[in-house]
N, C-alpha and C. Protein backbone atom coordinates (compact mmCIF):
# COMPACT_ATOMS: atom_id res chain seq x y z
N UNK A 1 0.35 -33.89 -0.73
CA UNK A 1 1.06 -33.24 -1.83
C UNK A 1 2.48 -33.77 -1.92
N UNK A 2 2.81 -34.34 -3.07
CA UNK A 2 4.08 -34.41 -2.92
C UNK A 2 5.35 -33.64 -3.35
N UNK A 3 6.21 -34.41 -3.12
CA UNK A 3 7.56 -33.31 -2.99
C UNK A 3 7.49 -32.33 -4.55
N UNK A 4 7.41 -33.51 -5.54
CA UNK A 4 7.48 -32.54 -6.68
C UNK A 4 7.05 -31.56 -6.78
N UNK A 5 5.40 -31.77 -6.56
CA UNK A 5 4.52 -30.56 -6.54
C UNK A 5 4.68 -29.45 -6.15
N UNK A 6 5.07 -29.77 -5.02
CA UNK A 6 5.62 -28.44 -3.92
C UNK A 6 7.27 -27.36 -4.52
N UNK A 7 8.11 -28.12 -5.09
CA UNK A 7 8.88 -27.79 -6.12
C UNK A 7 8.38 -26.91 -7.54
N UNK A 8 7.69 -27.69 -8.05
CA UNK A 8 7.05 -26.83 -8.81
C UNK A 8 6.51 -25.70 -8.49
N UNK A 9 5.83 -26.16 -7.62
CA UNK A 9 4.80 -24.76 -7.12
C UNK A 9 5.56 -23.39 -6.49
N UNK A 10 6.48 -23.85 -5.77
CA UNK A 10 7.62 -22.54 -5.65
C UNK A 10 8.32 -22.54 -7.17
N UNK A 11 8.77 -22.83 -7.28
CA UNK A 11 9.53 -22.46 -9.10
C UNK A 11 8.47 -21.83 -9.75
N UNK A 12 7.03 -21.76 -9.69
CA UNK A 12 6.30 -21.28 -10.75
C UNK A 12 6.10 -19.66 -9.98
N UNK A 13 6.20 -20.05 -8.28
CA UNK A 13 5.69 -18.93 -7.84
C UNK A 13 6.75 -17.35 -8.11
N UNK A 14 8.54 -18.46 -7.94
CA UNK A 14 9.57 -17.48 -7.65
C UNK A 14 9.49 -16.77 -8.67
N UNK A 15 9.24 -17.33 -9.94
CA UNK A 15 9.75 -17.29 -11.13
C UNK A 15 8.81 -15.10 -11.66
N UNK A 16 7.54 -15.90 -10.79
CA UNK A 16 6.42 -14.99 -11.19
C UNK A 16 6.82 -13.77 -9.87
N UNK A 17 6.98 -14.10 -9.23
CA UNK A 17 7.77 -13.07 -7.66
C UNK A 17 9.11 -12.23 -8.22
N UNK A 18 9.93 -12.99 -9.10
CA UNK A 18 11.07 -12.27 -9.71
C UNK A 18 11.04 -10.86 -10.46
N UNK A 19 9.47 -10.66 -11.28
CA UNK A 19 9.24 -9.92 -11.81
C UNK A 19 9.31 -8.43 -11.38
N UNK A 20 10.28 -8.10 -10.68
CA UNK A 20 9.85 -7.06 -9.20
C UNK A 20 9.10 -5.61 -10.02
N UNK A 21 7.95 -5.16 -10.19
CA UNK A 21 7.55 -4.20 -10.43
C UNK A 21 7.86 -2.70 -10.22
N UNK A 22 8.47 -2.85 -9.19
CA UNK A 22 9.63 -0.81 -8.98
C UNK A 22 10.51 -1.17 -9.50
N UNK A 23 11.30 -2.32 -9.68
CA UNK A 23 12.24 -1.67 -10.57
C UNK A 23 12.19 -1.65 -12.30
N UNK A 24 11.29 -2.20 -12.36
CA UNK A 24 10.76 -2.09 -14.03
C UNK A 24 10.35 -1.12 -14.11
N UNK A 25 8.95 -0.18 -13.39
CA UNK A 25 8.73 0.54 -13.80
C UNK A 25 9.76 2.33 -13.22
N UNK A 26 10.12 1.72 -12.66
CA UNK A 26 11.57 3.06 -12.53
C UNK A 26 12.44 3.47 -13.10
N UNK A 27 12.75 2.02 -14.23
CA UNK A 27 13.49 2.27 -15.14
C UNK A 27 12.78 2.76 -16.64
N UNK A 28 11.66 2.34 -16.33
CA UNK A 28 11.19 2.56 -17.74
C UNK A 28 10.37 3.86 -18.08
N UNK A 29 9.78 4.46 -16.52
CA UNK A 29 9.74 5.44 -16.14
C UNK A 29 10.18 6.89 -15.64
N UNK A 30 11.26 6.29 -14.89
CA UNK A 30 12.27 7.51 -14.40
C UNK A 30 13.52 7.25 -14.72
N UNK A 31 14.16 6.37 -15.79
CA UNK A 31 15.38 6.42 -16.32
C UNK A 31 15.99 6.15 -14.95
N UNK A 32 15.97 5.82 -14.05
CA UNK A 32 17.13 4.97 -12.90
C UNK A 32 16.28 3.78 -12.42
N UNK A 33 17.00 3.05 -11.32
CA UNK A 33 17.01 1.85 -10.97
C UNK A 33 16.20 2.48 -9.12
N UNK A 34 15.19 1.89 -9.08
CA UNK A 34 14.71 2.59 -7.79
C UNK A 34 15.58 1.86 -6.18
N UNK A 35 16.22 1.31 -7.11
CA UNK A 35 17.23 0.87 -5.79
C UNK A 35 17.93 1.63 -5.46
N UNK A 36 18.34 2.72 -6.25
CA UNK A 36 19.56 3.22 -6.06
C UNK A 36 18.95 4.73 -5.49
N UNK A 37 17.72 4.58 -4.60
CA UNK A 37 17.09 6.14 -4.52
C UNK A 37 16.73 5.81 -3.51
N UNK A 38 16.04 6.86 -2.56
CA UNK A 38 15.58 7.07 -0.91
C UNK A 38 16.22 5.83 -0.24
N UNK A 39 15.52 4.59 0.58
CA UNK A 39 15.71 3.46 1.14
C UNK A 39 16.42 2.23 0.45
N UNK A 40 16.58 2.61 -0.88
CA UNK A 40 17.16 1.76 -1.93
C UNK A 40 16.43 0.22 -1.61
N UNK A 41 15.43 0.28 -1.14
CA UNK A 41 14.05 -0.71 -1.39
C UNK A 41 13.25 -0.64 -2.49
N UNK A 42 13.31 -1.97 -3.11
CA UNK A 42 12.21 -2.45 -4.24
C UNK A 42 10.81 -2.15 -3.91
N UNK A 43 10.38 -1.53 -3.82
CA UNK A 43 8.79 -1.67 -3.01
C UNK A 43 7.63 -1.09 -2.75
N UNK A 44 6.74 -1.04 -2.49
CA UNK A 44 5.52 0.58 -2.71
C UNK A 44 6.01 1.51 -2.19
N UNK A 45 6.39 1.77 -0.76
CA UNK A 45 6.76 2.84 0.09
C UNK A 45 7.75 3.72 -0.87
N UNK A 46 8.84 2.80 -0.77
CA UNK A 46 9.77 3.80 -1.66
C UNK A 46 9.92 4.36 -3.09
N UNK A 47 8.82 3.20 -3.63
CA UNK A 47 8.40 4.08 -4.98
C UNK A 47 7.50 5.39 -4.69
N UNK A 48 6.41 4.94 -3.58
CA UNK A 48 5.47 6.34 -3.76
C UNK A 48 6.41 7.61 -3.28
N UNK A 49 7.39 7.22 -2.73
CA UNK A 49 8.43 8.69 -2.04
C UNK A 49 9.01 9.70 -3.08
N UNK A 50 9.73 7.74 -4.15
CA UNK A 50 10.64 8.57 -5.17
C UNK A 50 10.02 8.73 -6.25
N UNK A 51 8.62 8.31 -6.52
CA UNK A 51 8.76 8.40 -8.15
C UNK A 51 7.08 9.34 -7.68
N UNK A 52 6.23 8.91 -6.56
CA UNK A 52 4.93 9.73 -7.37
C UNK A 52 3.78 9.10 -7.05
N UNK A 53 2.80 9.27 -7.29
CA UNK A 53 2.00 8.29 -7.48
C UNK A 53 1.09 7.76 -8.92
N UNK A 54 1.50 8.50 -9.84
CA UNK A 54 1.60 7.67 -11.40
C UNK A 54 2.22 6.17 -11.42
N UNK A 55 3.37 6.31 -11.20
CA UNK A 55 4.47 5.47 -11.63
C UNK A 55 3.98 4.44 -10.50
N UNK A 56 3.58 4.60 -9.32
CA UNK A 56 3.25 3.65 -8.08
C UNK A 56 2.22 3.11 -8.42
N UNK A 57 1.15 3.53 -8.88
CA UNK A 57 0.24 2.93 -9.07
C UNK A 57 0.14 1.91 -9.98
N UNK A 58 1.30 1.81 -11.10
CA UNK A 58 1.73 0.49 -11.67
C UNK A 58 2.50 -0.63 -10.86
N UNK A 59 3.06 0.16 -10.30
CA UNK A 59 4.02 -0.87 -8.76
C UNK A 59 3.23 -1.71 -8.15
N UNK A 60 2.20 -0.88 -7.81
CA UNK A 60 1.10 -1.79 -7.08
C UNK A 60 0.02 -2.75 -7.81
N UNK A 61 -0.07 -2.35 -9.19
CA UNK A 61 -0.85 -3.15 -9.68
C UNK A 61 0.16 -4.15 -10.53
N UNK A 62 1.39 -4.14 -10.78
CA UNK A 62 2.31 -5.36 -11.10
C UNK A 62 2.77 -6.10 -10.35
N UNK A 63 2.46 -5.45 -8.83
CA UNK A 63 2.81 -6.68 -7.78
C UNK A 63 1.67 -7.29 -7.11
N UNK A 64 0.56 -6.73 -7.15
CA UNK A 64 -0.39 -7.59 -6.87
C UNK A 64 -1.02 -8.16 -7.65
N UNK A 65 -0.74 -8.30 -9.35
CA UNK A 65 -1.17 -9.38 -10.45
C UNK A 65 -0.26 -10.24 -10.35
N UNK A 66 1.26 -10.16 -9.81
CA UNK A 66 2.01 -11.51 -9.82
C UNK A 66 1.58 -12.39 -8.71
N UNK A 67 1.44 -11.37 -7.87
CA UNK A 67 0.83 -12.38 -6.36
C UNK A 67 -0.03 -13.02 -6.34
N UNK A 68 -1.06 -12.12 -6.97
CA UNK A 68 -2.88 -13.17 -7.39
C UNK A 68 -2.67 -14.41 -8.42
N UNK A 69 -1.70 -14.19 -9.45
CA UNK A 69 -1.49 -15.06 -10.32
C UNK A 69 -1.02 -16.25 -9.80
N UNK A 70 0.00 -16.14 -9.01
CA UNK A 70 0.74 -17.39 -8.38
C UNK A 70 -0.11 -18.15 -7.17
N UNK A 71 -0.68 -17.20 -6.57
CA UNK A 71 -1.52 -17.71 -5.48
C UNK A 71 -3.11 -18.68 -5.96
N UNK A 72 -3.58 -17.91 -7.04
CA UNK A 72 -4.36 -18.53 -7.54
C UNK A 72 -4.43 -19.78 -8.17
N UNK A 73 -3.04 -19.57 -9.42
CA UNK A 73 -2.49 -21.35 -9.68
C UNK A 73 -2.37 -22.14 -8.63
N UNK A 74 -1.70 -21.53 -7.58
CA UNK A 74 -1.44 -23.03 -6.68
C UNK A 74 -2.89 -23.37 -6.19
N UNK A 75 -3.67 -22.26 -5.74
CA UNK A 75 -4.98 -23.16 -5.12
C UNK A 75 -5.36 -23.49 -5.94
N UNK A 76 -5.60 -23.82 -7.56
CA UNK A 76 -6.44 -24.57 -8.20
C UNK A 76 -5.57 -25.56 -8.73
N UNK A 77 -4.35 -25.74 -8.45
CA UNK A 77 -3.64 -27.17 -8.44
C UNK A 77 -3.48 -27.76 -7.18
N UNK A 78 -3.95 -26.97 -6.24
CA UNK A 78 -3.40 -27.97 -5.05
C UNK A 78 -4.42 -27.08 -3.54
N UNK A 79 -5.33 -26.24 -4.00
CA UNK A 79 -5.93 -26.03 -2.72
C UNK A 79 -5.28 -25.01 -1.69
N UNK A 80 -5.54 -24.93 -0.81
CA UNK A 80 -5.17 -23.80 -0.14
C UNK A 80 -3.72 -24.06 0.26
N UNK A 81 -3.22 -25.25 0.40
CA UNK A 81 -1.90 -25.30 0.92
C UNK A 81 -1.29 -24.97 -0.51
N UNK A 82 -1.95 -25.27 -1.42
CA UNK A 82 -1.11 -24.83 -2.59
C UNK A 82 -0.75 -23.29 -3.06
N UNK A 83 -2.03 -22.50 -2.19
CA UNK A 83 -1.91 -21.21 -3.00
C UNK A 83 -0.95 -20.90 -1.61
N UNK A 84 -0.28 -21.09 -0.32
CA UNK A 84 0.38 -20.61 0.25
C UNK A 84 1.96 -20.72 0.02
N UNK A 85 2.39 -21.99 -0.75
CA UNK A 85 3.29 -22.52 -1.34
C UNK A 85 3.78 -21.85 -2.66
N UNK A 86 3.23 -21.37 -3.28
CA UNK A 86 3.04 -21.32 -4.81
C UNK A 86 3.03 -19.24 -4.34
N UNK A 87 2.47 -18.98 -3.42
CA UNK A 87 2.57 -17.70 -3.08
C UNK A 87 3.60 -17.03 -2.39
N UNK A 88 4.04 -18.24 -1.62
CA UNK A 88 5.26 -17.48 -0.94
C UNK A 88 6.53 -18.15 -2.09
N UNK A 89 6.41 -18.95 -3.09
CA UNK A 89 7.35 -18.76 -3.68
C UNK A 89 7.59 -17.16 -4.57
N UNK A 90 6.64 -17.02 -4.51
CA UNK A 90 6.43 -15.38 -5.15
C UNK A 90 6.74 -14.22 -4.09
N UNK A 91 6.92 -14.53 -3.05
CA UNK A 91 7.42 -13.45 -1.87
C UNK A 91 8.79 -13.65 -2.47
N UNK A 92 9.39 -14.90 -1.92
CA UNK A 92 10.77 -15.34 -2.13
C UNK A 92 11.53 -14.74 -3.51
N UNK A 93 10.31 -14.75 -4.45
CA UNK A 93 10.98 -13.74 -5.50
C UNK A 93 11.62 -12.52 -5.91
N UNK A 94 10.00 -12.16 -5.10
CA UNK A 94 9.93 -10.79 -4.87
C UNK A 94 11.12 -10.15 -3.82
N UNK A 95 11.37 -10.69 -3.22
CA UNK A 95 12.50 -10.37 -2.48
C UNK A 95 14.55 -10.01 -2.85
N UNK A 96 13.94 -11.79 -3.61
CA UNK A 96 15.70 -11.75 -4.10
C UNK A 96 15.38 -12.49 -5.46
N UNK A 97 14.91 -11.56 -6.58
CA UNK A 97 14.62 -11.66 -7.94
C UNK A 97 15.73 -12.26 -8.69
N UNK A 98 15.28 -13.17 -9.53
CA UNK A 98 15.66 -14.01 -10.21
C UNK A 98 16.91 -13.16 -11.53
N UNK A 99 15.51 -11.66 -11.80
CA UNK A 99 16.09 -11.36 -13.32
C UNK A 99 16.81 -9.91 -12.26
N UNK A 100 17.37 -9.92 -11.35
CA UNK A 100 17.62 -8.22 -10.90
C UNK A 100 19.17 -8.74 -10.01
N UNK A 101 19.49 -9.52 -9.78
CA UNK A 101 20.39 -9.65 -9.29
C UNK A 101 19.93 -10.07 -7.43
N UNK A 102 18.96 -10.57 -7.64
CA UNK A 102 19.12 -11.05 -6.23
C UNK A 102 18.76 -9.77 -4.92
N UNK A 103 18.46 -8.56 -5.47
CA UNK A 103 18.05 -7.66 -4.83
C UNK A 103 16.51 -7.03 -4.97
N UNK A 104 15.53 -7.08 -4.04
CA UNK A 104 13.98 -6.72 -4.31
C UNK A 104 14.16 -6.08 -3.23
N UNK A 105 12.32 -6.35 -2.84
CA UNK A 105 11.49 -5.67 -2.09
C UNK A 105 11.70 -6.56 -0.51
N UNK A 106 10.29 -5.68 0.36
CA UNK A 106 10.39 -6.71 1.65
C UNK A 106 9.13 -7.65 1.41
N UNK A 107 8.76 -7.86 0.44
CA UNK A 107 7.29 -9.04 0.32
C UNK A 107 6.28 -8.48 1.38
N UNK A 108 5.86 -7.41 1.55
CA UNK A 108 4.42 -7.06 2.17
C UNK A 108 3.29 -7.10 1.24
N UNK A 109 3.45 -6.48 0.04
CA UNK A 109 2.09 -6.26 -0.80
C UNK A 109 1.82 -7.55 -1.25
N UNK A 110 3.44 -8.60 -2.09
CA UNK A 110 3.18 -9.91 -2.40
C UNK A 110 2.09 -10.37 -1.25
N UNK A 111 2.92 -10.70 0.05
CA UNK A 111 2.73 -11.75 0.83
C UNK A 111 1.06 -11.26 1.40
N UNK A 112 0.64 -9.93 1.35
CA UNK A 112 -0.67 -9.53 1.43
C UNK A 112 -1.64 -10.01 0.66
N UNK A 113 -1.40 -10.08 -0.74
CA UNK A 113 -2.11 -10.44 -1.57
C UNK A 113 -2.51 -11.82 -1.65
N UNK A 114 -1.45 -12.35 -1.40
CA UNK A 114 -1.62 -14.05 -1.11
C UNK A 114 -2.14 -14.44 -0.31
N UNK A 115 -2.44 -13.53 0.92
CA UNK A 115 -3.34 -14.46 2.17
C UNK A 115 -4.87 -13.64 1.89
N UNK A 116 -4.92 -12.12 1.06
CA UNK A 116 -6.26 -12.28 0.61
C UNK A 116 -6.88 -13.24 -0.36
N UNK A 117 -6.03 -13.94 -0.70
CA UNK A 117 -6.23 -15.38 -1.71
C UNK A 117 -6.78 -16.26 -1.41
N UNK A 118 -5.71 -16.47 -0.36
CA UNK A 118 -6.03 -17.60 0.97
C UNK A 118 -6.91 -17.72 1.95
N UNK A 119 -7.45 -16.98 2.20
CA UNK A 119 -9.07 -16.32 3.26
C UNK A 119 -8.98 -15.06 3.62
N UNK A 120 -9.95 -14.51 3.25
CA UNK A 120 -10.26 -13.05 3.54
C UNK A 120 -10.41 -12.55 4.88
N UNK A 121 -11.13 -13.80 5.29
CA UNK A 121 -10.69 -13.44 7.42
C UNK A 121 -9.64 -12.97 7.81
N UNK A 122 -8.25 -13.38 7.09
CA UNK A 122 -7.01 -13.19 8.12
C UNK A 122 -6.58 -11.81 7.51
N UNK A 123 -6.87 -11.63 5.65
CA UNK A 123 -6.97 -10.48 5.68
C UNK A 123 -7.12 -9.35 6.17
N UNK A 124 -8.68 -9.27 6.50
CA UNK A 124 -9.01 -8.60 6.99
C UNK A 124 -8.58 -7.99 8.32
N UNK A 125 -8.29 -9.01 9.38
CA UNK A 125 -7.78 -8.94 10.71
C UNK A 125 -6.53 -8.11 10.26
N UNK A 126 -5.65 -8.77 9.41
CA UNK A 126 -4.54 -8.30 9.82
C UNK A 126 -4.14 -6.61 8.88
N UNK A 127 -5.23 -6.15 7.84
CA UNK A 127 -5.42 -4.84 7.60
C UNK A 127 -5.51 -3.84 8.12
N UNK A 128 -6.85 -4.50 9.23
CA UNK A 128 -7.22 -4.12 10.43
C UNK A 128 -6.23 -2.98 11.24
N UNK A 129 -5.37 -4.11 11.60
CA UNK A 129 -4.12 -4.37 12.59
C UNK A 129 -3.10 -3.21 11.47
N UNK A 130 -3.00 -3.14 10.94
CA UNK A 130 -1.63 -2.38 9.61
C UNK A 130 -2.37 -1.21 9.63
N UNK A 131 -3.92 -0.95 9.92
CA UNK A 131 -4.22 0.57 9.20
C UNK A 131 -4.26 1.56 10.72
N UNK A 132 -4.62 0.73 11.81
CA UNK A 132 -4.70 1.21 13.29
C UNK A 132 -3.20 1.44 13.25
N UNK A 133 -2.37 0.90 13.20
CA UNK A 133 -0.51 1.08 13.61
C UNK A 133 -0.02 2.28 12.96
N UNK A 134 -0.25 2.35 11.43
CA UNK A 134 0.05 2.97 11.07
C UNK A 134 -0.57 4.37 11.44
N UNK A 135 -1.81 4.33 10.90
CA UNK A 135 -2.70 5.66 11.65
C UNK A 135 -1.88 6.23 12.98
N UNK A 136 -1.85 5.03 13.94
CA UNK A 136 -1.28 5.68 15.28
C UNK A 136 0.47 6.26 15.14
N UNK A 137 1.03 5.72 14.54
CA UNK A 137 2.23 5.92 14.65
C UNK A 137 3.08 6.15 13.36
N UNK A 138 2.56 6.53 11.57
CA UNK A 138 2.68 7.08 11.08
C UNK A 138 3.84 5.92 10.11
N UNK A 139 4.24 5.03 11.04
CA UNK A 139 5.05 3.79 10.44
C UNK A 139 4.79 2.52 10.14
N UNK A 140 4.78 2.62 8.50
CA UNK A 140 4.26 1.55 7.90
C UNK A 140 5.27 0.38 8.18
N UNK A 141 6.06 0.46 8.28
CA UNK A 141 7.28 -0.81 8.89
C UNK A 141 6.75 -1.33 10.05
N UNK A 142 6.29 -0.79 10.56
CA UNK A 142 5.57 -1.40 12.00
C UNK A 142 4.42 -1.83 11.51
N UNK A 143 3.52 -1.56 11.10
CA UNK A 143 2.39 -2.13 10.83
C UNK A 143 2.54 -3.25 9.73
N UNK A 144 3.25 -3.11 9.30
CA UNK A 144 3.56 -4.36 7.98
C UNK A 144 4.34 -5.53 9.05
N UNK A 145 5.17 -4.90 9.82
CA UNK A 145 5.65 -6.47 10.64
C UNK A 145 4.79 -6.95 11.25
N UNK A 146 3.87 -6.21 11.89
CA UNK A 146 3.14 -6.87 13.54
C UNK A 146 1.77 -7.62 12.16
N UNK A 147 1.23 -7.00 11.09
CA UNK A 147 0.46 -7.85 10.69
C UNK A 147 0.79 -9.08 9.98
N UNK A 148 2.12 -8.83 9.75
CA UNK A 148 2.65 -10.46 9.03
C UNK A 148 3.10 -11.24 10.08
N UNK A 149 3.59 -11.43 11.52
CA UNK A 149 3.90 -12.06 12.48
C UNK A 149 2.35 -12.54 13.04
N UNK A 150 1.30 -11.23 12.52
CA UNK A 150 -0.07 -12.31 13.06
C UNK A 150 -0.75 -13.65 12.14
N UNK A 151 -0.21 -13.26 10.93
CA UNK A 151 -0.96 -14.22 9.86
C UNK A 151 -0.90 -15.68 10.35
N UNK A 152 0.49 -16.36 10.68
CA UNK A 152 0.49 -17.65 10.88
C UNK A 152 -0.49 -17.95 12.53
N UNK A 153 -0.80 -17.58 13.33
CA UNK A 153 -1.29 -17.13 14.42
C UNK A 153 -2.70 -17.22 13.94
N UNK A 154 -3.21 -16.67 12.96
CA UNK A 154 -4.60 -16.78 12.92
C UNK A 154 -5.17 -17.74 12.27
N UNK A 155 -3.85 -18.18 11.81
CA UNK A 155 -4.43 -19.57 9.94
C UNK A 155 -4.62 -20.34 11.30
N UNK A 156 -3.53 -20.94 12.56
CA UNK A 156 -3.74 -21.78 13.49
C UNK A 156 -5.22 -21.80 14.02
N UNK A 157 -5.74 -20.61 14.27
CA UNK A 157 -6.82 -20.22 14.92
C UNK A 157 -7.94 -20.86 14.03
N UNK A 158 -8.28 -20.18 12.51
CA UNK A 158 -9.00 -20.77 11.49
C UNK A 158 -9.06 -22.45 11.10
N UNK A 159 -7.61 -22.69 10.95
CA UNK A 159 -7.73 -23.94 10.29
C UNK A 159 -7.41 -24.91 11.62
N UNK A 160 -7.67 -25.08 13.10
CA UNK A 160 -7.26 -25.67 13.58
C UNK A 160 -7.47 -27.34 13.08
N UNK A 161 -9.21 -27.23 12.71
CA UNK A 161 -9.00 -28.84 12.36
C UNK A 161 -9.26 -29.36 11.16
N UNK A 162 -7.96 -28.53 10.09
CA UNK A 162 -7.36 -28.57 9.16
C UNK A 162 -6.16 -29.64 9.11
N UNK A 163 -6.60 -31.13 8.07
CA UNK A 163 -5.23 -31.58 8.53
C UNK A 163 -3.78 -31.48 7.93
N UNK A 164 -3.98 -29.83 7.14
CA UNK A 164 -2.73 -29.31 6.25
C UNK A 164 -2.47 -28.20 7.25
N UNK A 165 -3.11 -27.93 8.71
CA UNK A 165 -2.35 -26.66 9.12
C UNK A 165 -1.64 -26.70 9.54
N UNK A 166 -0.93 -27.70 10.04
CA UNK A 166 0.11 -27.93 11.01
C UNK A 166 1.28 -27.15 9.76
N UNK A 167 1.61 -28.21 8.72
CA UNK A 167 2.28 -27.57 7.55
C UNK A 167 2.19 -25.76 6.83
N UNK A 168 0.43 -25.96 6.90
CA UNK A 168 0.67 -24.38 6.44
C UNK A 168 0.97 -23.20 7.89
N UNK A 169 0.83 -23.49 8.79
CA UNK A 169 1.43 -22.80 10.28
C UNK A 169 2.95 -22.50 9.83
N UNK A 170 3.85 -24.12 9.58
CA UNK A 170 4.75 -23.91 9.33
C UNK A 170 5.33 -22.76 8.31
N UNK A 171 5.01 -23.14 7.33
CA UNK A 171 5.23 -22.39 6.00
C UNK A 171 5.32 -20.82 6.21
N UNK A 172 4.11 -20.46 7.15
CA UNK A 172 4.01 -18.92 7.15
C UNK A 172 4.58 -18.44 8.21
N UNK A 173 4.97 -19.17 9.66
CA UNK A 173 6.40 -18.85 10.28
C UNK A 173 7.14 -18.46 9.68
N UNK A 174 7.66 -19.54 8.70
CA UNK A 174 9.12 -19.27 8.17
C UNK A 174 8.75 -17.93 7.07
N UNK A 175 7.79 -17.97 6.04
CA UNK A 175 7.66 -16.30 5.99
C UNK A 175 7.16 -15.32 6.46
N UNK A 176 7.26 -15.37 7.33
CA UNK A 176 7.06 -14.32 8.84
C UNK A 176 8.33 -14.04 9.11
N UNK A 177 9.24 -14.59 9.47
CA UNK A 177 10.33 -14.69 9.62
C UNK A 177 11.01 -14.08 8.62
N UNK A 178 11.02 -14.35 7.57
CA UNK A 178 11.84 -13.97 6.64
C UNK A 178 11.32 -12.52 5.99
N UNK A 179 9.93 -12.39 6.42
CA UNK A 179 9.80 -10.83 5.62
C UNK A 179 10.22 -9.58 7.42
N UNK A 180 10.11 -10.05 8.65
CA UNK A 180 10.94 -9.86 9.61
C UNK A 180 12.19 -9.68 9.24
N UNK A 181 12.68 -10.99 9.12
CA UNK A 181 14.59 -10.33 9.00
C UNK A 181 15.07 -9.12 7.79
N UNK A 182 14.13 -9.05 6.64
CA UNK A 182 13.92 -7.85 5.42
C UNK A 182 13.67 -6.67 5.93
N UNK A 183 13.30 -6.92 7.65
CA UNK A 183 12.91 -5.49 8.17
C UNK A 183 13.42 -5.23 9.04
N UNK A 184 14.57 -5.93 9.41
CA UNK A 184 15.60 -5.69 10.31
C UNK A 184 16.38 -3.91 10.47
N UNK A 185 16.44 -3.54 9.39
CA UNK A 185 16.88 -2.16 9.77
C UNK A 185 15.77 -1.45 10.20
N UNK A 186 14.73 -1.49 9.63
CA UNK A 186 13.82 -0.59 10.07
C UNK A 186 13.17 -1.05 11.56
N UNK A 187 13.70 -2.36 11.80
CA UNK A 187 13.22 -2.42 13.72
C UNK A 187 14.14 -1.72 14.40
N UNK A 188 15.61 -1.70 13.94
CA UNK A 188 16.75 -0.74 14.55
C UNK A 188 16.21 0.58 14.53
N UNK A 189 15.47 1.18 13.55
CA UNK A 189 15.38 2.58 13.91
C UNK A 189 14.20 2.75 14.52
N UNK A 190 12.98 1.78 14.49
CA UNK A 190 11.98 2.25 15.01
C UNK A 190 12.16 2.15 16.54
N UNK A 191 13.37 1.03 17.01
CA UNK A 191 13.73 0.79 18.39
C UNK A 191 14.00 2.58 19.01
N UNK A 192 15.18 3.17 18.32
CA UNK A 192 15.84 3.79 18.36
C UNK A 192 14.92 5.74 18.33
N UNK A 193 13.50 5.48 17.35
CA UNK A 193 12.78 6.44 17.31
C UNK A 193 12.88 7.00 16.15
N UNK A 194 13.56 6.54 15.06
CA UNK A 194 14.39 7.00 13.95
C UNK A 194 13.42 6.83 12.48
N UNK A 195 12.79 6.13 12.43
CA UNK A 195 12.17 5.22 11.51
C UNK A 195 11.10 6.14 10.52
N UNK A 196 11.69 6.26 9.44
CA UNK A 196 10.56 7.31 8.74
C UNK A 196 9.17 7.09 8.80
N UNK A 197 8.65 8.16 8.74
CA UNK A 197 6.88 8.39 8.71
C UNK A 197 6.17 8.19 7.63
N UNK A 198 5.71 7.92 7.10
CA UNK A 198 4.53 7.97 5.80
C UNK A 198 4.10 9.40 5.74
N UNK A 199 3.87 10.15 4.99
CA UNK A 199 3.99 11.26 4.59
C UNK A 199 2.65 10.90 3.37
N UNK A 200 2.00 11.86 2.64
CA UNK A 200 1.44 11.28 1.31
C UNK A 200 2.10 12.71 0.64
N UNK A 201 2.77 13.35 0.62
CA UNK A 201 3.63 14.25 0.80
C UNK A 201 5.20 13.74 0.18
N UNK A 202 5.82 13.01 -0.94
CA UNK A 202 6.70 12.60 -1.76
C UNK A 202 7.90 13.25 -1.40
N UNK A 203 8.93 12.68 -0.77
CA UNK A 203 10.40 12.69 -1.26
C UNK A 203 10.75 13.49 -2.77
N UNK A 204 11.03 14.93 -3.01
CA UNK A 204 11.26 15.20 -4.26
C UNK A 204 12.81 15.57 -4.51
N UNK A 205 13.21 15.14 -3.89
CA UNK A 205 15.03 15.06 -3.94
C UNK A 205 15.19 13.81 -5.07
């Protein structure tokens, strides 16, 4: 693949990642900016707290049509390394949005959606892994890190004699990493014991 491609393919992905879905539908819904409420996170958790689960259930289905969309173009321009490229340019969006000022979400539902794109094996494993954590310990921050730190870990495992895994290993380090450092406060509190619970039970403040 060359350089261009790979350019493109993040530009088409960010572009489609920018679209951040809580805060569109918060505004268009609840007359504020869902940043500016509970965790002041772009993202499912804190929409289902502050707004409901009406309004979430568009959250979730506008962020996992941008994710499928981008992930899907790249694998049918370029194959699986493409839909990981082309998908995490859509994390990268989703994160620090193009049209919002550079402020989103932590890329879990994106970056979820994209590796159910990408093979349903690692999916699965790492659902697995997110629904046991949480179940046990009530914190979706924990279960959203430990299953995105396994993804690159298992593509190794799958694609060992793949001769794009070395590259796609890479790729999903570095967003491993980066949806990690997005969860940097919430490792401080979960260190600490602090770290809110999942509730299905809404924030109505």
């Amino acid at each position: 693949m060359s350089v261009t491609s790979c350019i493109i393919l993040i530009a088409i992905g960010y572009l489609l990642g920018s679209i951040n879905s809580a805060i569109v539908v918060s505004k268009v819904f609840m007359g504020y900016d869902i940043r500016s409420k509970g965790s002041g996170n772009a993202g499912l958790t804190n929409s289902y707290r502050c707004m409901g689960v009406k309004p979430t259930v568009f959250v979730l289905l506008g962020d996992i049509a941008k994710a499928a969309v981008a992930s899907v173009v790249g694998g049918m321009l370029c194959g699986p390394l493409g839909t990981l490229i082309c998908g995490s340019g859509a994390i990268i969006g989703h994160m620090f949005p193009l049209y919002f000022g550079f402020k989103g979400g932590k890329g879990i539902l994106v970056g979820g959606t994209m590796i159910a794109v990408f093979d349903w094996r690692i999916f699965c494993i790492i659902m697995l892994f997110f629904f046991v954590l949480v179940g046990m310990t009530k914190w979706v921050s924990l279960g959203s890190i430990v299953a995105t730190v396994l993804v690159p870990f298992l593509t190794i495992y799958f694609y060992w004699d793949d001769a794009t895994m070395p590259v796609m290993a890479a790729l999903l380090f570095v967003m491993a990493a980066a949806v990690v450092y997005m969860h940097r406060a919430n490792i401080v509190r979960i260190i600490h014991g602090e770290e809110n619970q999942f509730s299905l039970h809404r924030d109505k403040k």
